[in-house]
C-alpha atoms as a PDB file:
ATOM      1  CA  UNK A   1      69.866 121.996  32.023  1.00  0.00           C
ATOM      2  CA  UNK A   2      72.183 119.218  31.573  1.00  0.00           C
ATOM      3  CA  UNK A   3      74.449 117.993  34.890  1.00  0.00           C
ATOM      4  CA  UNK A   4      77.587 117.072  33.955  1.00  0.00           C
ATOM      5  CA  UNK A   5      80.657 116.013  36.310  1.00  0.00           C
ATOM      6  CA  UNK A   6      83.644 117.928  35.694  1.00  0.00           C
ATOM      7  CA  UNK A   7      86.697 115.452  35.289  1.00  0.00           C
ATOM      8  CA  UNK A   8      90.339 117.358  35.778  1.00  0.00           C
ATOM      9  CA  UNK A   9      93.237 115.376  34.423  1.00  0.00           C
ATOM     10  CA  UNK A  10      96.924 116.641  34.467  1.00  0.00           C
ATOM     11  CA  UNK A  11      99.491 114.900  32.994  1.00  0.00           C
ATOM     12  CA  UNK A  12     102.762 115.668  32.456  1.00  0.00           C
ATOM     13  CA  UNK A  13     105.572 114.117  30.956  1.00  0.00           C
ATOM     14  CA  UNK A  14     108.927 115.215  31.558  1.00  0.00           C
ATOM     15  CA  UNK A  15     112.764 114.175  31.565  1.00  0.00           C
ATOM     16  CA  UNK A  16     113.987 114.009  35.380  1.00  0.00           C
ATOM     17  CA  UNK A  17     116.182 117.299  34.878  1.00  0.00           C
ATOM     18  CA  UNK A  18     113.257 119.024  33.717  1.00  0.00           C
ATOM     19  CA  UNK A  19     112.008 120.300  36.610  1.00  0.00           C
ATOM     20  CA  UNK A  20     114.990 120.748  38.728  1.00  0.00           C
ATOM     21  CA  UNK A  21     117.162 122.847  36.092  1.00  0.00           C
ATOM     22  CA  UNK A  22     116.647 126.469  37.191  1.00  0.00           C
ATOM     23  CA  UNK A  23     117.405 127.754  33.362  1.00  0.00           C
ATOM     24  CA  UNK A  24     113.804 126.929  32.462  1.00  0.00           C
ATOM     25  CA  UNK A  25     111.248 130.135  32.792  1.00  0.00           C
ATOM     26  CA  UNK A  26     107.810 129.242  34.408  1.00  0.00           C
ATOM     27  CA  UNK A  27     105.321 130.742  32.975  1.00  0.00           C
ATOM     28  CA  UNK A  28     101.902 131.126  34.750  1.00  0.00           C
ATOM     29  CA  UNK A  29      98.970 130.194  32.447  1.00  0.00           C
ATOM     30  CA  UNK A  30      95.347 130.481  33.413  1.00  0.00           C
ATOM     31  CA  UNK A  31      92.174 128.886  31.825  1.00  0.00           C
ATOM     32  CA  UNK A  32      89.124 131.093  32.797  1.00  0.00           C
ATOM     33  CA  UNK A  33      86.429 128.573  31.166  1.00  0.00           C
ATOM     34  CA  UNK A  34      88.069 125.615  32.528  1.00  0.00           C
ATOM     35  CA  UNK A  35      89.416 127.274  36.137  1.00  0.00           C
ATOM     36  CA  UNK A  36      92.631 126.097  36.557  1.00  0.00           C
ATOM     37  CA  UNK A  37      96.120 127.789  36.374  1.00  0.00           C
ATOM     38  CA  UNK A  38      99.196 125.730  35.439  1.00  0.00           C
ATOM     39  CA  UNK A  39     102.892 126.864  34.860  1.00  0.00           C
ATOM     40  CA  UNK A  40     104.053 126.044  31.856  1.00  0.00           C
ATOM     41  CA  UNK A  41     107.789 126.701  30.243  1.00  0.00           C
ATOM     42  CA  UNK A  42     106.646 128.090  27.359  1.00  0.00           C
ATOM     43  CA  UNK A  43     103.386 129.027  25.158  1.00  0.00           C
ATOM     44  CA  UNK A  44     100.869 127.285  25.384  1.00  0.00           C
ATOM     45  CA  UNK A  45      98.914 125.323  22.322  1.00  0.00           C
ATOM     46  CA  UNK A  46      95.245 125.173  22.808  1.00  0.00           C
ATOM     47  CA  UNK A  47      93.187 122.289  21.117  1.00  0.00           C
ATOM     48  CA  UNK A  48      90.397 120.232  21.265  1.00  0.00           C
ATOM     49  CA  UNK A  49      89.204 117.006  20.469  1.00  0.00           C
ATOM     50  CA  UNK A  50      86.295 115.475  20.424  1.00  0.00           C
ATOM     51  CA  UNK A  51      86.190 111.358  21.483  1.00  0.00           C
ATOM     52  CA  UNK A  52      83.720 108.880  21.439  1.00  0.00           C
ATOM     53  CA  UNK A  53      82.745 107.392  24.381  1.00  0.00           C
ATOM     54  CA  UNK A  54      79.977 103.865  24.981  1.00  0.00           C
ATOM     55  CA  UNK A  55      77.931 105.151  27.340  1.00  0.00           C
ATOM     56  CA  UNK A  56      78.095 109.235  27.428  1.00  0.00           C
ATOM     57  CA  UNK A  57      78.374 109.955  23.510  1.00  0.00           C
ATOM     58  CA  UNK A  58      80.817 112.308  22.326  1.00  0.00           C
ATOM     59  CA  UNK A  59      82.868 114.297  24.546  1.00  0.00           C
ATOM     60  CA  UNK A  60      84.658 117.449  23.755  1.00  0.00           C
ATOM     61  CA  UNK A  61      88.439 116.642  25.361  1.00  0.00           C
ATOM     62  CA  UNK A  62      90.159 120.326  25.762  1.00  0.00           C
ATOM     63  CA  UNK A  63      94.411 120.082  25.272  1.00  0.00           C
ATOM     64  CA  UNK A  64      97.138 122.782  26.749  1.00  0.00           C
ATOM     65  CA  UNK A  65     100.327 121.426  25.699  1.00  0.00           C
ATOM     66  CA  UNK A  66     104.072 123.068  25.775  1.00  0.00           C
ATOM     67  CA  UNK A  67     106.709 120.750  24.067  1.00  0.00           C
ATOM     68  CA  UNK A  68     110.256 120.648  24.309  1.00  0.00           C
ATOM     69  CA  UNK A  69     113.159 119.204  23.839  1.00  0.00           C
ATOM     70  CA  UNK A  70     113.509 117.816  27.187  1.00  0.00           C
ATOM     71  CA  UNK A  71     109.410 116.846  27.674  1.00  0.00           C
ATOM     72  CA  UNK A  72     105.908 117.573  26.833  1.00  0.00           C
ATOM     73  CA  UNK A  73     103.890 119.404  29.541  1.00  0.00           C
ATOM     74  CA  UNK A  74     100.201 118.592  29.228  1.00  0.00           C
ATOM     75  CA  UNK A  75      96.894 119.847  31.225  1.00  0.00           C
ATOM     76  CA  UNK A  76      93.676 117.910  29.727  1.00  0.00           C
ATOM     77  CA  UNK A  77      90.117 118.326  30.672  1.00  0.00           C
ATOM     78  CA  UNK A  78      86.598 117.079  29.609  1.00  0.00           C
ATOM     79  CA  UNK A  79      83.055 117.475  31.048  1.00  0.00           C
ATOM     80  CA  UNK A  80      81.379 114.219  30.938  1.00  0.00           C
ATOM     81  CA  UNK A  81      77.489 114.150  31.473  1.00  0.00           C
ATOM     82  CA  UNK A  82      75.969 112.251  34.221  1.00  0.00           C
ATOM     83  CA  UNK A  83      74.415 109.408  33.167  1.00  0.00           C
END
């Protein structure tokens, strides 16, 4: 079996208001094959792409993304095998 180290990246983008105007609903989203939950204001768009890396080959990068007009909200992970 294969080890591979588990990289967890969350970026979000967002205008300052964003997360201090109390109009926006929160919406709890959970991944169960990546484990994480996130709140997100709004549904959530799934997607994956694969990128090419020089020493670990290619790597499947998974995407949950809400946009609006005020920000995108993004949650990215990847499992990278151990060299």
């Amino acid at each position: 079996m294969l080890n591979c180290t588990r990289i967890l990246s969350l970026v979000l983008f967002l205008a300052a208001f964003a997360s201090c105007d109390r109009r926006i609903k929160w919406e709890n989203y959970t991944s169960q094959e990546a484990g994480f939950s996130a709140l997100f204001p709004g549904k959530v768009k799934e997607r994956i792409e694969t990128i090419s890396t020089i020493d670990r080959g290619m790597i499947d990068n998974h995407y949950f993304t809400v946009e609006k007009s005020y920000g995108t909200f993004v949650v990215s992970y990847l499992y990278a095998p151990e060299n």
